[in-house]
N, C-alpha and C. Protein backbone atom coordinates (compact mmCIF):
# COMPACT_ATOMS: atom_id res chain seq x y z
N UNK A 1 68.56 215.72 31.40
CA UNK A 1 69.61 216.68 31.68
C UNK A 1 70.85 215.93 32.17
N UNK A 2 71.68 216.34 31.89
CA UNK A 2 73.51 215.83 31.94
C UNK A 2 73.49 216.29 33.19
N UNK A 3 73.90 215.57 34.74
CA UNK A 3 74.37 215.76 35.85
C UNK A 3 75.76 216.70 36.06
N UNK A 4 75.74 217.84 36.55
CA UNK A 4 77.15 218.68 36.47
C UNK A 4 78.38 217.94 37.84
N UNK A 5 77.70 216.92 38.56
CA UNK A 5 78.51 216.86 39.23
C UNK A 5 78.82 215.23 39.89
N UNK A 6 79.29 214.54 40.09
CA UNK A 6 79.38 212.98 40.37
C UNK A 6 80.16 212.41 41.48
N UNK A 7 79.01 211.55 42.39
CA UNK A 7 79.01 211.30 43.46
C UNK A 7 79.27 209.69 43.22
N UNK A 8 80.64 208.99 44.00
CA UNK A 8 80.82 207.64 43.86
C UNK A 8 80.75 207.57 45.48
N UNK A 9 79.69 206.46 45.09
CA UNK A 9 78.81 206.14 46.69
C UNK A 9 78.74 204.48 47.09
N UNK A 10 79.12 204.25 48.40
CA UNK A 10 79.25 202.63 48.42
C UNK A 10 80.54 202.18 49.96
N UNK A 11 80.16 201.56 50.28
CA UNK A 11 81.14 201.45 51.26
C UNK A 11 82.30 201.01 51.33
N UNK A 12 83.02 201.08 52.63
CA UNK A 12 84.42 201.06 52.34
C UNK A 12 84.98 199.99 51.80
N UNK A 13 86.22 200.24 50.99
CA UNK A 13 86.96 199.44 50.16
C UNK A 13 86.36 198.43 49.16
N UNK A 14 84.76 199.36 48.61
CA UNK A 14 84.60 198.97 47.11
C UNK A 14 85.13 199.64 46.14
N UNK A 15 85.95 200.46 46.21
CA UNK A 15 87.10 201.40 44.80
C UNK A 15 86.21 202.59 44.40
N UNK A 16 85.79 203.24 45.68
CA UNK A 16 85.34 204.30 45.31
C UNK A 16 86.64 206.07 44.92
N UNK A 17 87.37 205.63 46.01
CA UNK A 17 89.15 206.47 45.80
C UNK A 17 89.21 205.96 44.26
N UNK A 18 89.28 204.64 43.96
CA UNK A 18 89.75 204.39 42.46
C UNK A 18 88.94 204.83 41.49
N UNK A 19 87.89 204.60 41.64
CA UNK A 19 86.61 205.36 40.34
C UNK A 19 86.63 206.62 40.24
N UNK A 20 87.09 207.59 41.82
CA UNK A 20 87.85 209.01 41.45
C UNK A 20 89.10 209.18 40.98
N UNK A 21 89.87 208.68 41.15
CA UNK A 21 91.48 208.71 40.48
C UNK A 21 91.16 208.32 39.24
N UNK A 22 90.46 207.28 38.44
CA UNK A 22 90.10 207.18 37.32
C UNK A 22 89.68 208.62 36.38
N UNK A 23 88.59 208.84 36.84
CA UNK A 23 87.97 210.00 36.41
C UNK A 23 88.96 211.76 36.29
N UNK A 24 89.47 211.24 37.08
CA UNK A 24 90.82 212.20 37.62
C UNK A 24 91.99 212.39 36.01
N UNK A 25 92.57 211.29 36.29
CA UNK A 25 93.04 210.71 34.99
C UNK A 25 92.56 211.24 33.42
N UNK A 26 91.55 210.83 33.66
CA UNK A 26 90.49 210.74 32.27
C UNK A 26 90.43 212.71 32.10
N UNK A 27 90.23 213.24 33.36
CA UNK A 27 89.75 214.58 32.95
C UNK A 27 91.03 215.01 33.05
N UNK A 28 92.19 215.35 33.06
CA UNK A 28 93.96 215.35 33.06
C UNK A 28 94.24 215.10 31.64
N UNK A 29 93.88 214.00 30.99
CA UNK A 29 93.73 213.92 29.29
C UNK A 29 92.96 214.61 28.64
N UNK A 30 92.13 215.06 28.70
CA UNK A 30 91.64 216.43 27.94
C UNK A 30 92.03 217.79 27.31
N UNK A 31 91.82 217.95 25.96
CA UNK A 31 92.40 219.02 25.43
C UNK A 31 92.51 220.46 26.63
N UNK A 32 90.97 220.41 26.88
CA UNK A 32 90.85 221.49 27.68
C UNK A 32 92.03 221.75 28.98
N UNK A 33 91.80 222.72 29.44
CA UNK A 33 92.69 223.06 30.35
C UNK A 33 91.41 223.61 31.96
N UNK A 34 92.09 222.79 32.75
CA UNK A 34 90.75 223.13 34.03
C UNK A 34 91.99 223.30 35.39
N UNK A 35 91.62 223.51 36.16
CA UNK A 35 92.35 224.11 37.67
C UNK A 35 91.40 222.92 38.49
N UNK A 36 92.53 221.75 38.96
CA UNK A 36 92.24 220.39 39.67
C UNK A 36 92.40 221.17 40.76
N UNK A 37 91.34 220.85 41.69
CA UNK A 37 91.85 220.82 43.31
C UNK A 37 91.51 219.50 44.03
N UNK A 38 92.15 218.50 44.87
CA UNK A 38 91.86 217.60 45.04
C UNK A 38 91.71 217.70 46.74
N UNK A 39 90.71 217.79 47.24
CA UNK A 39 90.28 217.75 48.55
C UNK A 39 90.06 216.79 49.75
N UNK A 40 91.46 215.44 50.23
CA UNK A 40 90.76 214.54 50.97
C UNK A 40 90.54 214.91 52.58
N UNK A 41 89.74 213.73 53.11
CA UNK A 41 89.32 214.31 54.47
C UNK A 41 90.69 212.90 55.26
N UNK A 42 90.71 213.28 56.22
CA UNK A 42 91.76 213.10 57.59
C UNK A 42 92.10 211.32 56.79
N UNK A 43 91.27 211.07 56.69
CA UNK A 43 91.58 209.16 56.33
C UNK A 43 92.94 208.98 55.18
N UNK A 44 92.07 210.17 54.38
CA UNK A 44 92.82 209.88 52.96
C UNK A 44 94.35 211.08 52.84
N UNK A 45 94.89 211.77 53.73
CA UNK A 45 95.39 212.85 53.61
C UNK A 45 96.76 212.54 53.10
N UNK A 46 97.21 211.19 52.96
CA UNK A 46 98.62 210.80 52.61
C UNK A 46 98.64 210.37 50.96
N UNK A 47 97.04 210.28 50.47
CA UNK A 47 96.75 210.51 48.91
C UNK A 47 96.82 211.64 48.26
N UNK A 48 97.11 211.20 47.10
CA UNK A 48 97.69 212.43 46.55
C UNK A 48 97.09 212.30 45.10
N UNK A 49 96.32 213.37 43.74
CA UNK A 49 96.54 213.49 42.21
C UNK A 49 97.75 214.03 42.14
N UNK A 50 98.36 213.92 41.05
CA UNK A 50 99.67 214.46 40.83
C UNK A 50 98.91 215.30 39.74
N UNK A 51 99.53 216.23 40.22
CA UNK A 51 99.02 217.75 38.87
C UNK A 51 97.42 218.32 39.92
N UNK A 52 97.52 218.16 40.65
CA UNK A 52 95.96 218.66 41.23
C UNK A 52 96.87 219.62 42.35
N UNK A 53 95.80 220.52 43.06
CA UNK A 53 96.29 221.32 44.40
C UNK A 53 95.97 220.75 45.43
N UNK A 54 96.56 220.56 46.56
CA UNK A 54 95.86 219.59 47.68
C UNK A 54 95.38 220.23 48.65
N UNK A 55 94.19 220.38 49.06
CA UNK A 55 93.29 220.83 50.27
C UNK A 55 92.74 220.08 51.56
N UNK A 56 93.52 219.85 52.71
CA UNK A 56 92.97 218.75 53.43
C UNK A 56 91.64 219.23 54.20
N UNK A 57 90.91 218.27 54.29
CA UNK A 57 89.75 219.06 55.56
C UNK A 57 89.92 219.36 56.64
N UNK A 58 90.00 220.92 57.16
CA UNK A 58 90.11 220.88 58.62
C UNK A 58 89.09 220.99 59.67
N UNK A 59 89.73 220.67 60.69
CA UNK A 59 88.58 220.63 61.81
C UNK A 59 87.28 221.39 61.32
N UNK A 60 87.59 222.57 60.97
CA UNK A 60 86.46 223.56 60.95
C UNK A 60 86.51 223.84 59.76
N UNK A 61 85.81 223.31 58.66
CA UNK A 61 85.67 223.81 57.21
C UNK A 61 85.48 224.73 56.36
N UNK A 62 84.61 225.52 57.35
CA UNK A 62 84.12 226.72 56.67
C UNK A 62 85.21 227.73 56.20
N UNK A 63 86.39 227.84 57.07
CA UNK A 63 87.29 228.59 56.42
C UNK A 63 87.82 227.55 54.64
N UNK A 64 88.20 226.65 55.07
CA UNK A 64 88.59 226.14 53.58
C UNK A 64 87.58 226.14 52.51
N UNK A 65 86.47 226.26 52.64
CA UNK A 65 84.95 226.32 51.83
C UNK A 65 85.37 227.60 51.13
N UNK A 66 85.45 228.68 51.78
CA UNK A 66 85.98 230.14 51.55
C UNK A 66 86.74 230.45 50.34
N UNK A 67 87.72 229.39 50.92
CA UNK A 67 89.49 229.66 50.03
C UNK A 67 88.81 228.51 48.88
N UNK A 68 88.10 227.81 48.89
CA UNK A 68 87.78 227.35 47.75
C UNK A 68 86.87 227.67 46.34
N UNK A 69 85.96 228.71 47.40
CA UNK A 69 84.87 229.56 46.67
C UNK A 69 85.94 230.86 46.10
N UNK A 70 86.93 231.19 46.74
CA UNK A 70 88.21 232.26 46.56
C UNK A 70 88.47 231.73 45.18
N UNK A 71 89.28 230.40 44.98
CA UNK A 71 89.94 229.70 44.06
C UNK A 71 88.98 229.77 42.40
N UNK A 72 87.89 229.41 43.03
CA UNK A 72 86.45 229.40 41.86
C UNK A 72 86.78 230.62 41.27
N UNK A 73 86.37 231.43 42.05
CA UNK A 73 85.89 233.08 41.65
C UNK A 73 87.22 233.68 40.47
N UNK A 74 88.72 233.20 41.14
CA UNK A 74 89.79 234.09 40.72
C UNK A 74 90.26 232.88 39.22
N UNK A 75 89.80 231.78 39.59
CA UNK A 75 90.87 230.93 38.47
C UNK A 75 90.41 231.34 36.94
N UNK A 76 91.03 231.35 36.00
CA UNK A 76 91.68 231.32 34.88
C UNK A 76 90.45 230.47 34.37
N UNK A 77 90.53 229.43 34.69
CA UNK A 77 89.96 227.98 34.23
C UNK A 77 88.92 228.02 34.86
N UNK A 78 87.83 227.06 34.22
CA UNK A 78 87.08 226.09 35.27
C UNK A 78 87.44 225.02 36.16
N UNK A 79 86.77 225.45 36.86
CA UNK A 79 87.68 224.49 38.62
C UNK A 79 86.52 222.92 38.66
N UNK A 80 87.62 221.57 38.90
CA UNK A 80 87.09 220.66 38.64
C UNK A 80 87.81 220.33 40.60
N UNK A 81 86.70 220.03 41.01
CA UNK A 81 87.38 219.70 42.86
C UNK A 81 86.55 218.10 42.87
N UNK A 82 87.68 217.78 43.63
CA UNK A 82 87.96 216.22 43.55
C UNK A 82 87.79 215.38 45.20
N UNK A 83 86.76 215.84 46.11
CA UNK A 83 86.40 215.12 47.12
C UNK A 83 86.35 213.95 47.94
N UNK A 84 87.28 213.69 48.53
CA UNK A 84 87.64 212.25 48.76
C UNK A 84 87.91 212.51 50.46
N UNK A 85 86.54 212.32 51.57
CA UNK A 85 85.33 212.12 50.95
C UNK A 85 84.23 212.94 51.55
N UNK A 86 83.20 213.06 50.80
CA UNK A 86 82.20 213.99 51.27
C UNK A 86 82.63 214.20 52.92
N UNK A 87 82.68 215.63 53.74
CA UNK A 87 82.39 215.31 54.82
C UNK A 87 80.98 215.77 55.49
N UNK A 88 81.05 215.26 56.90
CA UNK A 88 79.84 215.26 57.59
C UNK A 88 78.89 216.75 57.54
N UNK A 89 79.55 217.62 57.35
CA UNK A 89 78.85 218.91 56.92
C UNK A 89 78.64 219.57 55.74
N UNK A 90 77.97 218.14 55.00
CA UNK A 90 77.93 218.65 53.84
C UNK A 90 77.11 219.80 53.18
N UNK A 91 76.69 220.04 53.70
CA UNK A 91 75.46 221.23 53.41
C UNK A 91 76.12 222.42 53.24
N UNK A 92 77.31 222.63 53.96
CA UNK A 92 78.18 223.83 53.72
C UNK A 92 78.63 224.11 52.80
N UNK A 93 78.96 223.07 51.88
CA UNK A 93 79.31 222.67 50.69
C UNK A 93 78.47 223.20 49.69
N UNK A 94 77.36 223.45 50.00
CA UNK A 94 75.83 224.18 48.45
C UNK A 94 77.02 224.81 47.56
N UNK A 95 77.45 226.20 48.22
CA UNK A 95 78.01 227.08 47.44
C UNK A 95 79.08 226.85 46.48
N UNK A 96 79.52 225.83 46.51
CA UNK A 96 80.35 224.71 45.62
C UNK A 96 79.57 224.60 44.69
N UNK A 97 78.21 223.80 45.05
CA UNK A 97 78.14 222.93 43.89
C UNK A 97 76.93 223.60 43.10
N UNK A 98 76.73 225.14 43.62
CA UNK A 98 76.02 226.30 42.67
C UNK A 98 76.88 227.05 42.00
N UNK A 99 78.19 226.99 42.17
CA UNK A 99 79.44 228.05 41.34
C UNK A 99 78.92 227.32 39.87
N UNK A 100 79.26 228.69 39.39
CA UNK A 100 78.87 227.94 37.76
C UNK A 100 80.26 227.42 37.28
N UNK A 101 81.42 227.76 38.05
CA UNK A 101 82.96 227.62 37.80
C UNK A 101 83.24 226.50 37.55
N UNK A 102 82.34 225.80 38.69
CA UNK A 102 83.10 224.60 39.86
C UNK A 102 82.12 223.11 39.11
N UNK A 103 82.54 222.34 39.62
CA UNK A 103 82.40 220.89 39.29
C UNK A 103 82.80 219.84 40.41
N UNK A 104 81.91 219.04 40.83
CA UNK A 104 82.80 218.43 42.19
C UNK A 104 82.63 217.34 41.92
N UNK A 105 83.24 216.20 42.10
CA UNK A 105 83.33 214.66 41.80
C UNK A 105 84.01 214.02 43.22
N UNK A 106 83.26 213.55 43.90
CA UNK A 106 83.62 213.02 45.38
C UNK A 106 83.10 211.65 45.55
N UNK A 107 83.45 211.47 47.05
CA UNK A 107 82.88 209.48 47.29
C UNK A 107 82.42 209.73 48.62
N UNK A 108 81.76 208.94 48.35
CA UNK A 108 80.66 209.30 50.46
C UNK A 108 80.03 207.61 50.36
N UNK A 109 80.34 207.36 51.97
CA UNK A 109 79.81 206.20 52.04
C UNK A 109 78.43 206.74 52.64
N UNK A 110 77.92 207.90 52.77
CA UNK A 110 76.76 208.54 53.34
C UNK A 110 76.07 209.17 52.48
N UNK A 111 75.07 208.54 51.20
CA UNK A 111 74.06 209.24 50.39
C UNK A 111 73.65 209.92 51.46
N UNK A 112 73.21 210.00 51.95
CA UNK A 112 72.10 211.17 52.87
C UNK A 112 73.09 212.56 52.63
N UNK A 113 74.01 212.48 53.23
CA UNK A 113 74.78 214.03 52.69
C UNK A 113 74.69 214.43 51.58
N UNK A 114 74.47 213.89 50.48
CA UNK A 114 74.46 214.21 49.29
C UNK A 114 72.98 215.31 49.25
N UNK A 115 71.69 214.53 49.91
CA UNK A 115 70.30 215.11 50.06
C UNK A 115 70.80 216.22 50.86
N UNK A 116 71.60 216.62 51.34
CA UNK A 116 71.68 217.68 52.70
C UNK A 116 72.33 219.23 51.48
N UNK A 117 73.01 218.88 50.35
CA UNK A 117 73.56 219.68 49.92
C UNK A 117 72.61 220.27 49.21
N UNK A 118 72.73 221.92 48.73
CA UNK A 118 71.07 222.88 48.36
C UNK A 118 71.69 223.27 46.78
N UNK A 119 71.43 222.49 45.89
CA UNK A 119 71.68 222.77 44.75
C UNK A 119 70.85 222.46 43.39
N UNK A 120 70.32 223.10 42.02
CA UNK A 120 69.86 222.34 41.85
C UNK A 120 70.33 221.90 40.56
N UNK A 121 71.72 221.97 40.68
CA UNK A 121 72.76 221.37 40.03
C UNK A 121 72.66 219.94 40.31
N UNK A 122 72.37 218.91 38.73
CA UNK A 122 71.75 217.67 38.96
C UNK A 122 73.43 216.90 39.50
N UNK A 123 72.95 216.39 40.52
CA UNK A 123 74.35 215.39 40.95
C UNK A 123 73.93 213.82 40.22
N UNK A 124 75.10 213.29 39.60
CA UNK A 124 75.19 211.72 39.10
C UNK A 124 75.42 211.10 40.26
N UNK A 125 74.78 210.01 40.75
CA UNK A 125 75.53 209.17 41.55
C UNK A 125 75.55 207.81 41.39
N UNK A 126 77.21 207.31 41.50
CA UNK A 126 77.43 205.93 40.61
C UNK A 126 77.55 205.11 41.74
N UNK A 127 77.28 203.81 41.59
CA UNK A 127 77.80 202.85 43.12
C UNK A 127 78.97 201.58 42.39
N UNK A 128 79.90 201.82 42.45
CA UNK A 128 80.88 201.24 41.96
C UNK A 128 81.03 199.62 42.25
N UNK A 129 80.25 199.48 43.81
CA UNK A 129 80.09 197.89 43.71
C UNK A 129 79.08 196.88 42.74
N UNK A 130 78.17 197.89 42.85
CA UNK A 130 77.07 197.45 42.19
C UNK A 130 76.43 197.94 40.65
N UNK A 131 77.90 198.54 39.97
CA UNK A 131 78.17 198.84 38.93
C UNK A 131 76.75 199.40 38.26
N UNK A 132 76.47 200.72 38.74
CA UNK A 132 75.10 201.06 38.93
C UNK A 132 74.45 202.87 38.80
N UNK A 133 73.86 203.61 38.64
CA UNK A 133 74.04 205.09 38.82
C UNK A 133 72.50 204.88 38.70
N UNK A 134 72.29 206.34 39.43
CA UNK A 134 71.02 207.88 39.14
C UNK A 134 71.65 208.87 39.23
N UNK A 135 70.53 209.67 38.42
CA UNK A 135 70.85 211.40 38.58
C UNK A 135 69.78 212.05 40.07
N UNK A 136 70.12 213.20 40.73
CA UNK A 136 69.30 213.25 41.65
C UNK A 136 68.94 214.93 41.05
């Protein structure tokens, strides 16, 4: 089975931001037409996709989880959200990555969050140092 969703995992400053901006890129060239939201947490908040919507993480997530499950439900398109990077509550996150809408492609230097999320939407996960992947 084809993974619906892809996790670049590995620690800091092995080009895990870059293997998402890549992919970013790559899905931006596509005939299709999709609704980018690009989501970083406090580190990354001065990064930017150009052509994506920007969502920063706040203190308390659950409201932005909301407005994101909002975004899913109402868009036009299929929603491709762009995670940069997993945060610590990831589990809040399930309802993301069960939308049949939605698609999430993020970087976590913390596989274990990845196990915390309730989906059984197969996640890819690539390790960009070690030029490497599984499906989970």
């Amino acid at each position: 089975m084809e993974a619906k969703h892809i996790a670049y995992i590995g620690r800091c400053g092995v080009g895990k931001t870059i293997q998402l901006h890549r992919k970013f890129e790559e899905i931006q060239s596509l005939p299709e037409k999709y609704q980018l939201i690009f989501v970083p947490d406090q580190a990354h908040a001065d990064y930017s996709l150009e052509g994506a919507t920007k969502q920063i993480w706040p203190q308390d997530p659950q409201k932005l989880i909301s407005k994101l499950i909002h975004i899913a439900d109402t868009s036009i398109n299929p929603v491709i959200m762009f995670i940069d990077a997993l945060p610590e509550e990831a589990v809040l996150l399930s309802p993301l990555f069960n939308h049949p809408r939605v698609q999430v492609i993020m970087t976590t230097q913390y596989p274990n969050r990845i196990d915390e999320i309730q989906t059984e939407n197969p996640i890819k996960m690539e390790y960009p140092e070690r030029n490497f992947f599984t499906v989970r």
